[in-house]
Structure formats: structure tokens, C-alpha cells
C-alpha atoms as a PDB file:
ATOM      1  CA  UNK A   1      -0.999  28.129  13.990  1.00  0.00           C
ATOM      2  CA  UNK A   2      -4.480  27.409  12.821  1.00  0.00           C
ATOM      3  CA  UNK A   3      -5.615  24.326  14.537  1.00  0.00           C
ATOM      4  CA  UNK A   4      -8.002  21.479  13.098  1.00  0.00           C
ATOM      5  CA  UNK A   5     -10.049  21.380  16.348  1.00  0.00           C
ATOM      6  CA  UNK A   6     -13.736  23.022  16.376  1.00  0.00           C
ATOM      7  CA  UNK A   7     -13.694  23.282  12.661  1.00  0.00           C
ATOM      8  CA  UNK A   8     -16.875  22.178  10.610  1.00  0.00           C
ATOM      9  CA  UNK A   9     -16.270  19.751   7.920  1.00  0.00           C
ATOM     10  CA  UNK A  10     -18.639  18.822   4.757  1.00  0.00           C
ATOM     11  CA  UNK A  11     -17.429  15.766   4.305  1.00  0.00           C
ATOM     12  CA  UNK A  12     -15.626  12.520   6.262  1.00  0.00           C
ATOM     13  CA  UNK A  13     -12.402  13.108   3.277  1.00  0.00           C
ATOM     14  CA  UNK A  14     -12.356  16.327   4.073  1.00  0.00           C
ATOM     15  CA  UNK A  15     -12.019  15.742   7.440  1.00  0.00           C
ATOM     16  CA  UNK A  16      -9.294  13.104   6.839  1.00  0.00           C
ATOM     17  CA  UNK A  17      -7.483  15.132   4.565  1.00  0.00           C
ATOM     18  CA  UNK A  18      -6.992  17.862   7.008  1.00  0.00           C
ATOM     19  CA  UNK A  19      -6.634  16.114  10.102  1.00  0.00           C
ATOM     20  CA  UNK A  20      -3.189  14.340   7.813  1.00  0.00           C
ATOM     21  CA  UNK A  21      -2.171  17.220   6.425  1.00  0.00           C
ATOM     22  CA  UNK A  22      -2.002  19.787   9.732  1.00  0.00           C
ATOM     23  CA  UNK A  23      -0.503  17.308  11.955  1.00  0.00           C
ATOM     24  CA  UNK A  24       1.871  16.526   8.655  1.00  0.00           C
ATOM     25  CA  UNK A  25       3.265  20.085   8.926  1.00  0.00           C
ATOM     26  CA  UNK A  26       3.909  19.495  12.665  1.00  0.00           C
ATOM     27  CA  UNK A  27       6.069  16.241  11.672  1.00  0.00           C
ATOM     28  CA  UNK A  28       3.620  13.462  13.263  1.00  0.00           C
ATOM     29  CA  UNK A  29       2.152  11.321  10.760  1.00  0.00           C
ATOM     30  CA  UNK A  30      -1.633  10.470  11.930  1.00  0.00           C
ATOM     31  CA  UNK A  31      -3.065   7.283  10.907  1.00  0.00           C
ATOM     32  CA  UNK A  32      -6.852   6.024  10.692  1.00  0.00           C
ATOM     33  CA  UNK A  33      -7.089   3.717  13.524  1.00  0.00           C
ATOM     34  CA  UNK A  34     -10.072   2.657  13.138  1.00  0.00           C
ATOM     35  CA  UNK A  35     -13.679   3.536  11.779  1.00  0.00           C
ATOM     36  CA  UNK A  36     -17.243   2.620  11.576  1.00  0.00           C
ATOM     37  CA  UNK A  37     -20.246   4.659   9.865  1.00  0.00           C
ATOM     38  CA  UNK A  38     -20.274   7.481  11.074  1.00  0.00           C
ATOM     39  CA  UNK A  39     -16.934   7.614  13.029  1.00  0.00           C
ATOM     40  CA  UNK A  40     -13.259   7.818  12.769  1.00  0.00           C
ATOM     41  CA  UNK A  41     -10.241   7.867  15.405  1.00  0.00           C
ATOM     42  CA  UNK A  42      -7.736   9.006  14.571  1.00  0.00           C
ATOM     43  CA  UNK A  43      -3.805   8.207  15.849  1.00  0.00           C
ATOM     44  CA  UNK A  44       0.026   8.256  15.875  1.00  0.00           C
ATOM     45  CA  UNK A  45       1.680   5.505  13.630  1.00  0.00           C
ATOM     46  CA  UNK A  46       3.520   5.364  16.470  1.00  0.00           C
ATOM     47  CA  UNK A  47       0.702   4.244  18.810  1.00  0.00           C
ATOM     48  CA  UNK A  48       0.496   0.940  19.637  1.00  0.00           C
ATOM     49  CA  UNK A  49       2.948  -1.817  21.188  1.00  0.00           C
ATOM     50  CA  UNK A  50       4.833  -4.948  19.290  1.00  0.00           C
ATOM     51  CA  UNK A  51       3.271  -7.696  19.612  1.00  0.00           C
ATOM     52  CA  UNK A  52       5.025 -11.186  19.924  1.00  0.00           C
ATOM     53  CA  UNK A  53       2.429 -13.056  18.632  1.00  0.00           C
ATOM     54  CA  UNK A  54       4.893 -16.362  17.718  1.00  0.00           C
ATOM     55  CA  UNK A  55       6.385 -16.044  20.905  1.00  0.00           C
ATOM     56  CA  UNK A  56       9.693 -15.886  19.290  1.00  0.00           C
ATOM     57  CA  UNK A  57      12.749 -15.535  21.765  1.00  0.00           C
ATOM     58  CA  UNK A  58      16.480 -13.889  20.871  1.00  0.00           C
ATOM     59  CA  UNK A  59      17.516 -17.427  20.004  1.00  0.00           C
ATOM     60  CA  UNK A  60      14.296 -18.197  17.769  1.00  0.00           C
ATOM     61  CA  UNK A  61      14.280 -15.268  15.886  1.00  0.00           C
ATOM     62  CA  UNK A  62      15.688 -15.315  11.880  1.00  0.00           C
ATOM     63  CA  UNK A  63      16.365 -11.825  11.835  1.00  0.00           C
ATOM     64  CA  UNK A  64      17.074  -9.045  14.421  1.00  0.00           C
ATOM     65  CA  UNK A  65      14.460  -6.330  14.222  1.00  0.00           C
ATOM     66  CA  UNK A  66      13.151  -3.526  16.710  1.00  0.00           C
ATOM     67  CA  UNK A  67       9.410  -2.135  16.740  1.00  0.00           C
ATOM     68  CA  UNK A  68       9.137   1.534  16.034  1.00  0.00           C
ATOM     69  CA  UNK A  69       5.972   1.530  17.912  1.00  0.00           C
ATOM     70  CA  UNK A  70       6.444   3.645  21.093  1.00  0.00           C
ATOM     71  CA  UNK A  71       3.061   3.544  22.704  1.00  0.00           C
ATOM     72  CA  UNK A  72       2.033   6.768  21.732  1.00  0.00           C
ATOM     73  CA  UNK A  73      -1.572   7.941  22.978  1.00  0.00           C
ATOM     74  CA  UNK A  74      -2.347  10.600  20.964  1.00  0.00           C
ATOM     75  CA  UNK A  75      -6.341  10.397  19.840  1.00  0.00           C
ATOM     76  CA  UNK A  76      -8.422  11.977  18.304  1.00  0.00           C
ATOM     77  CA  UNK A  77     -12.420  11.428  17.541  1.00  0.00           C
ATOM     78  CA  UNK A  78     -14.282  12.463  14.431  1.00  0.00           C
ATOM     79  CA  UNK A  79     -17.901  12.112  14.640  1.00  0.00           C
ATOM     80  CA  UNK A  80     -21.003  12.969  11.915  1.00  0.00           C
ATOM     81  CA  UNK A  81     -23.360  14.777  12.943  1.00  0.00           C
ATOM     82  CA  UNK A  82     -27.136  14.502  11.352  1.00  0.00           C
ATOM     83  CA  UNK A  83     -28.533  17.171  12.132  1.00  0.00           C
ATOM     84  CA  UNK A  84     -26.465  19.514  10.173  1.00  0.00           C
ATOM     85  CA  UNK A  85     -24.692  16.746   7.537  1.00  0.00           C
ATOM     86  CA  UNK A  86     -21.289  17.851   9.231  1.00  0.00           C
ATOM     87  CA  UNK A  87     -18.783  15.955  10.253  1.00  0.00           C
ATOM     88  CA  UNK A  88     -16.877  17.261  13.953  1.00  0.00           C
ATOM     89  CA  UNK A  89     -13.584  16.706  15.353  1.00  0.00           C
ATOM     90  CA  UNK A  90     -13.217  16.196  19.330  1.00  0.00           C
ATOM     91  CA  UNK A  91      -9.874  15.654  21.100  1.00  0.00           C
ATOM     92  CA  UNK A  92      -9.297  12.524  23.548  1.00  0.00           C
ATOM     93  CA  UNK A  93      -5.565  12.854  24.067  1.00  0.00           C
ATOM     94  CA  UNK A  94      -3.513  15.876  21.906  1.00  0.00           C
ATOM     95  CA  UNK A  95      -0.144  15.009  23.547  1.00  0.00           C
ATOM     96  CA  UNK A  96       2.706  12.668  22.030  1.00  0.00           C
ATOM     97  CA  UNK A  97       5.136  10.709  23.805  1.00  0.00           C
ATOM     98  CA  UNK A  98       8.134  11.315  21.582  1.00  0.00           C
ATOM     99  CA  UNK A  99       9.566  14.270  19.344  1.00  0.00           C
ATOM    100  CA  UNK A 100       8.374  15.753  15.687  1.00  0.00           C
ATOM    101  CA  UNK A 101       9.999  13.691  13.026  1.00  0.00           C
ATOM    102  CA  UNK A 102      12.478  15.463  10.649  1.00  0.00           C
ATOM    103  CA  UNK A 103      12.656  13.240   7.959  1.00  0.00           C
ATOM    104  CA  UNK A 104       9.555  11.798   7.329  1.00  0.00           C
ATOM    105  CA  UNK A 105      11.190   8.559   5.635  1.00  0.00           C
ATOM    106  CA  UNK A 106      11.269   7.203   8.046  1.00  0.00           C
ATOM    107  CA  UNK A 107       7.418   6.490   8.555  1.00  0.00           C
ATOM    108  CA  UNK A 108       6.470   3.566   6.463  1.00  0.00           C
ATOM    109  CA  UNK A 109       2.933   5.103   5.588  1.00  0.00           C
ATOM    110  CA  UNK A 110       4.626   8.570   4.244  1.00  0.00           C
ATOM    111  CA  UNK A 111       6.360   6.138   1.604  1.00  0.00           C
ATOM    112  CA  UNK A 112       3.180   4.170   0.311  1.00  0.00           C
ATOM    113  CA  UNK A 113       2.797   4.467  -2.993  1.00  0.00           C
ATOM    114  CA  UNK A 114      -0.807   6.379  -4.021  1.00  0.00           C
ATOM    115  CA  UNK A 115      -3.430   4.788  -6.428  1.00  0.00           C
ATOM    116  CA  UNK A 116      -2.456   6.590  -9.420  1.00  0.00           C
ATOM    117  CA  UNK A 117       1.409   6.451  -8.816  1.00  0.00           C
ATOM    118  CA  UNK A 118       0.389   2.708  -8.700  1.00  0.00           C
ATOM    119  CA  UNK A 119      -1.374   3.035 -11.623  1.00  0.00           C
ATOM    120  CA  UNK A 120       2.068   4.159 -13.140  1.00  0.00           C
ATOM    121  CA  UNK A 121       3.996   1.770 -11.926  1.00  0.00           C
ATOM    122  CA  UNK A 122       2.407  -0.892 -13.392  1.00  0.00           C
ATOM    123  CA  UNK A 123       1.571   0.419 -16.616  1.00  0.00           C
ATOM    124  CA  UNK A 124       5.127   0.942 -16.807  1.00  0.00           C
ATOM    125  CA  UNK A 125       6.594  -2.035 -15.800  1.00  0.00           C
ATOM    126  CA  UNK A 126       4.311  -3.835 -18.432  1.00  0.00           C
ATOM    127  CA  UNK A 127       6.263  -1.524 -20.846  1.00  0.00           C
ATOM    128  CA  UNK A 128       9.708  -3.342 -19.465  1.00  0.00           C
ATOM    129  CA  UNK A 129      10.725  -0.120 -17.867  1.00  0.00           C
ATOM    130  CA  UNK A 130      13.158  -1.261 -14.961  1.00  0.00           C
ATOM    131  CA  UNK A 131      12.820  -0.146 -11.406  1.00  0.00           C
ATOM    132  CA  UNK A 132      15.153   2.501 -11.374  1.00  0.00           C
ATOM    133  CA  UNK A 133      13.547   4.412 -13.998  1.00  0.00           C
ATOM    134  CA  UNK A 134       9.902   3.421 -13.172  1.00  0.00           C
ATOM    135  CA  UNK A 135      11.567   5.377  -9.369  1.00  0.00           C
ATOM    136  CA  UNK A 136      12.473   8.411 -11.245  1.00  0.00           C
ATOM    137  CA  UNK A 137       9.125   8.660 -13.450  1.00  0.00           C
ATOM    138  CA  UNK A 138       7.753   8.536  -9.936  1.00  0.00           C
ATOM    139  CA  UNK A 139       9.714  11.389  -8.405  1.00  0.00           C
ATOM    140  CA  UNK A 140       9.356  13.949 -11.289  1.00  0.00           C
ATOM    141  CA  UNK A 141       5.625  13.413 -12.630  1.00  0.00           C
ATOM    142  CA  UNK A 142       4.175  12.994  -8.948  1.00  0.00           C
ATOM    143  CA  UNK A 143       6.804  14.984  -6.908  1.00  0.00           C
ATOM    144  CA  UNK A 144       7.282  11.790  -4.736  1.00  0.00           C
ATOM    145  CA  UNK A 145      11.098  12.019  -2.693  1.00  0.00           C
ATOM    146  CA  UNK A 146      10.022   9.665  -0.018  1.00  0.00           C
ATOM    147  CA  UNK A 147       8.942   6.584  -1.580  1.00  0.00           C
ATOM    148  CA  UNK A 148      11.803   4.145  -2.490  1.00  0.00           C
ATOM    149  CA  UNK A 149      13.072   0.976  -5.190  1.00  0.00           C
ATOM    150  CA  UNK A 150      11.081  -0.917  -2.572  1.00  0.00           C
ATOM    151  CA  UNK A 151       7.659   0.726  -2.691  1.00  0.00           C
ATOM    152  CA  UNK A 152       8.252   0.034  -6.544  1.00  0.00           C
ATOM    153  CA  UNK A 153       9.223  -3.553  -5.847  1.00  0.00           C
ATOM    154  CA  UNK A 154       6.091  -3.827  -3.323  1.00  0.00           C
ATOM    155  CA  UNK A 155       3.663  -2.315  -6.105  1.00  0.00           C
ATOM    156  CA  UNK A 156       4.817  -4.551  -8.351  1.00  0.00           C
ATOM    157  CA  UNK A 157       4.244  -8.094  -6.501  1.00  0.00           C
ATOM    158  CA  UNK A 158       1.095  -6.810  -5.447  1.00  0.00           C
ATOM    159  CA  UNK A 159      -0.453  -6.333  -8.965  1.00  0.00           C
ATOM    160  CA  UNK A 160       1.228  -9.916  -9.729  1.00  0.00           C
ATOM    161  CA  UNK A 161      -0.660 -11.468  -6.965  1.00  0.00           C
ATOM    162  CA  UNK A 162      -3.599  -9.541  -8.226  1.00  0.00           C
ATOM    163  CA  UNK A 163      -3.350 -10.541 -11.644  1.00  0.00           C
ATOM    164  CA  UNK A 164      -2.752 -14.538 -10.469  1.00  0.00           C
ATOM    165  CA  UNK A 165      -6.050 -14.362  -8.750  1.00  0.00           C
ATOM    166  CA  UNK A 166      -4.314 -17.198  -6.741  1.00  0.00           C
ATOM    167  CA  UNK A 167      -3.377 -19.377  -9.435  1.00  0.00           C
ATOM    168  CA  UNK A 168       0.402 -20.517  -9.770  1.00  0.00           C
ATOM    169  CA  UNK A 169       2.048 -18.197 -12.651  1.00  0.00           C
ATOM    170  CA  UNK A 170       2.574 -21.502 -15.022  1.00  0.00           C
ATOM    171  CA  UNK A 171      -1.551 -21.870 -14.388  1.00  0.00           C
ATOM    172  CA  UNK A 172      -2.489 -18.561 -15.131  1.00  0.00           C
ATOM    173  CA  UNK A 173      -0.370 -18.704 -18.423  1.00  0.00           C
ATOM    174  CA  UNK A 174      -2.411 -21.795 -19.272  1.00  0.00           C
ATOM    175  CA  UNK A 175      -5.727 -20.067 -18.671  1.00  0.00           C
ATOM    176  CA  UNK A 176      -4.170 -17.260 -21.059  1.00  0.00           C
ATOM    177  CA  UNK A 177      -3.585 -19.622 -23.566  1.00  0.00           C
ATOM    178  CA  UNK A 178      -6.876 -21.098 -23.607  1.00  0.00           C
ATOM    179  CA  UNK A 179      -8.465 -17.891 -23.759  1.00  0.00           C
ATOM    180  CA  UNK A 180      -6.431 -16.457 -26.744  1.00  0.00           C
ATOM    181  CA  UNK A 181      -5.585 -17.387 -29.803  1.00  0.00           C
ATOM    182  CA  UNK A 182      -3.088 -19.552 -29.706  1.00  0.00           C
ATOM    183  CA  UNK A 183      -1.775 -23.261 -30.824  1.00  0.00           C
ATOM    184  CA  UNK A 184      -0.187 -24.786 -27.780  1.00  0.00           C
ATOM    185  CA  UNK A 185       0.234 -28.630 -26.144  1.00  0.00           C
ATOM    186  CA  UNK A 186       2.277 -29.765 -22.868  1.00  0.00           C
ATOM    187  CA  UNK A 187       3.023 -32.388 -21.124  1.00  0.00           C
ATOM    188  CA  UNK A 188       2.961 -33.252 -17.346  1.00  0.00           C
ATOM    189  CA  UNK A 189       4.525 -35.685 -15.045  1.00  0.00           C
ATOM    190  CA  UNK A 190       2.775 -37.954 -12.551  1.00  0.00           C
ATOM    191  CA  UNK A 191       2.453 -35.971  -9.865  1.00  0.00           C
ATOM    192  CA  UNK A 192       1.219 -32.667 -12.226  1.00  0.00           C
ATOM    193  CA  UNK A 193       4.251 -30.368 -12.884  1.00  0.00           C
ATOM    194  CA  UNK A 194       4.458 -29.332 -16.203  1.00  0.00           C
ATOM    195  CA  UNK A 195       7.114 -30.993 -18.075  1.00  0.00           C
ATOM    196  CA  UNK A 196       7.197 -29.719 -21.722  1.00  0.00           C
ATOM    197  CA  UNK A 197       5.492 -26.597 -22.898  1.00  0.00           C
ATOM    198  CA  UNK A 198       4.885 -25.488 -26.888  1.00  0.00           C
ATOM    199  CA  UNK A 199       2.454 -22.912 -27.724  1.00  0.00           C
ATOM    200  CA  UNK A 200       2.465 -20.134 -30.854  1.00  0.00           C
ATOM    201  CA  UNK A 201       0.098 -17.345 -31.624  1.00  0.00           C
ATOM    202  CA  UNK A 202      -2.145 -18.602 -34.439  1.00  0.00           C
ATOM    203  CA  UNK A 203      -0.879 -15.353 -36.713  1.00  0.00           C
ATOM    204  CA  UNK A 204       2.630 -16.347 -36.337  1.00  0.00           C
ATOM    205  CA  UNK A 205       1.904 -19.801 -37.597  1.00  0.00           C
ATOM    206  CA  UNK A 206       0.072 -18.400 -40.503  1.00  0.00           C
ATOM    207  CA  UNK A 207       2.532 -16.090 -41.291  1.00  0.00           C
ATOM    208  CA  UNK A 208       5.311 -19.041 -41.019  1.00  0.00           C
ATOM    209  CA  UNK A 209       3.143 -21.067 -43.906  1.00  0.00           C
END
């Protein structure tokens, strides 16, 4: 098999892109692990150890959950190079600790959703498609059989957050109502929570006169 090593690349995507994609076809999923101007490493997904970082115990712990990190030191380096506006790949360590994967499910990064299949998603949604048929949208127009409901689901609460800009959701709809054209009034307790809401398009009250 043609290998990525001691090939010449034009550009750092390009270099990306195949460094994925051959080690894709060998069933280990590389990741970017991390990158400065003009460098990249490159590793496992399963490189790396869990980290107990709260210190929680057996007894502690809400939920029981295992790390699929296995410590695996596969590395690679890509460098650019100046003098010839090429980007290089050099090995560090080629070997992995642990089999090829067979169903590449299983690797959380295989299942992330892409910009445009995003994109989708949320254009969709907004349409008050439901999950399961956003899913299937998702499978047939971008030939997607990995991602799942919950990459949907994920998508989805991400563009909400987005769209909040870190307001609460009954502040946002205020600012939307101040913004457009519409008739509204509330009223709020003492300590701020809304407790009476009325508000109507200015066209609809037009149209009701």
C-alpha cells in the first residue's frame, strides 16, 4: 500500500486530508493533536490517558463510565518547509498499541457531524422537521451511516446556545420582540421572573381591526 510518508504536499489541508484518509482505510482514526504555524502532530484518538481531574472515587461517581483512551503513542510530525512552500511529513512513532477498528462507530470523531451537514440540520429543524427525519436527510443527501439521533440532538443545542449568545431563551425572545415589529407588554415579579407575557405581530392586529 502506498504510504503517506516522504510525500510532498502543497498545502497544510492537503496534508491533513491525507494523513485522515490513509490511516482511515487502515481502521485508525488520526486526530490533530495539536498545532502551531507552521506545524501539526498528528495522533491516535486513542492516545492519551483519563484523567480524574474531580478526583471522583467508585462511591462519588453519578454514573459508571470507562475511558476509551488506551495510551496509544502513535505520532506523527508535519512540518512547512519555506524554502520550497511544501509542507513534509516525518514519523516519531508509526506503531499502535491496540488493533484496527472494524466499525468505525465507535470513534466519537468519525460521527461528528460536518459544517454543511450542520448547516442542514439546522435549516431543517427551523422547518419543524423532527430528528428522525432530519437523521435520514442526513444519511441519503451526505452518505453519512455513522453519525447518530445524537449528533442531531448535539447540532441542535449547539446552534441554540449559539443563537442565545448567552442570554436565557425568555431574554432573547424579549430582545426579538423589541427588535421586530411587534405589540407586546409583561409583567415581572420581585425578584425578575417573568410573570405574564402578551405580545402580537403589528400585521395581525391590523388585520384583526
Amino acid at each position: 500500500m502506498e504510504t503517506v510518508l516522504n510525500k510532498v504536499f502543497s498545502s497544510r489541508d492537503n496534508l491533513i486530508s491525507a494523513v485522515k484518509s490513509f490511516y482511515l482505510l487502515q481502521g485508525y482514526v488520526i486526530v490533530i493533536k495539536r498545532s502551531k504555524p507552521g506545524k501539526v502532530y498528528f495522533g491516535c484518538d486513542l492516545g492519551g490517558e483519563y484523567r480524574n481531574f474531580l478526583n471522583l472515587t467508585d462511591e462519588t461517581r453519578k454514573r459508571q463510565t470507562r475511558s476509551r483512551l488506551l495510551g496509544c503513542k502513535f505520532l506523527l510530525h508535519g512540518v512547512y518547509r519555506v524554502k520550497d512552500n511544501s509542507w513534509h511529513l516525518n514519523e516519531i512513532e508509526l506503531s499502535h498499541n491496540h488493533p484496527p477498528s472494524t466499525e468505525l462507530n465507535g470513534h466519537s470523531i468519525c460521527r461528528r457531524l460536518k459544517t454543511d451537514e450542520i448547516e442542514t440540520v439546522v435549516s431543517l429543524s427551523e422547518c419543524g422537521v423532527g430528528v428522525s427525519q432530519i437523521l435520514n436527510v442526513i444519511k441519503k443527501e451526505f452518505n453519512n451511516e455513522l453519525s447518530s439521533r445524537q449528533e442531531i440532538h448535539n447540532a441542535l443545542a449547539a446552534a441554540r446556545l449559539k443563537m442565545l449568545n448567552g442570554l436565557s431563551p425568555i431574554q432573547k425572545l424579549l430582545e426579538l420582540l423589541h427588535e421586530g415589529s411587534y405589540k407586546f407588554s409583561y409583567e415581572v415579579y420581585h425578584n425578575g421572573a417573568i410573570k405574564s407575557l402578551f405580545f402580537s405581530h403589528l400585521k395581525s392586529i391590523e388585520l384583526s381591526n
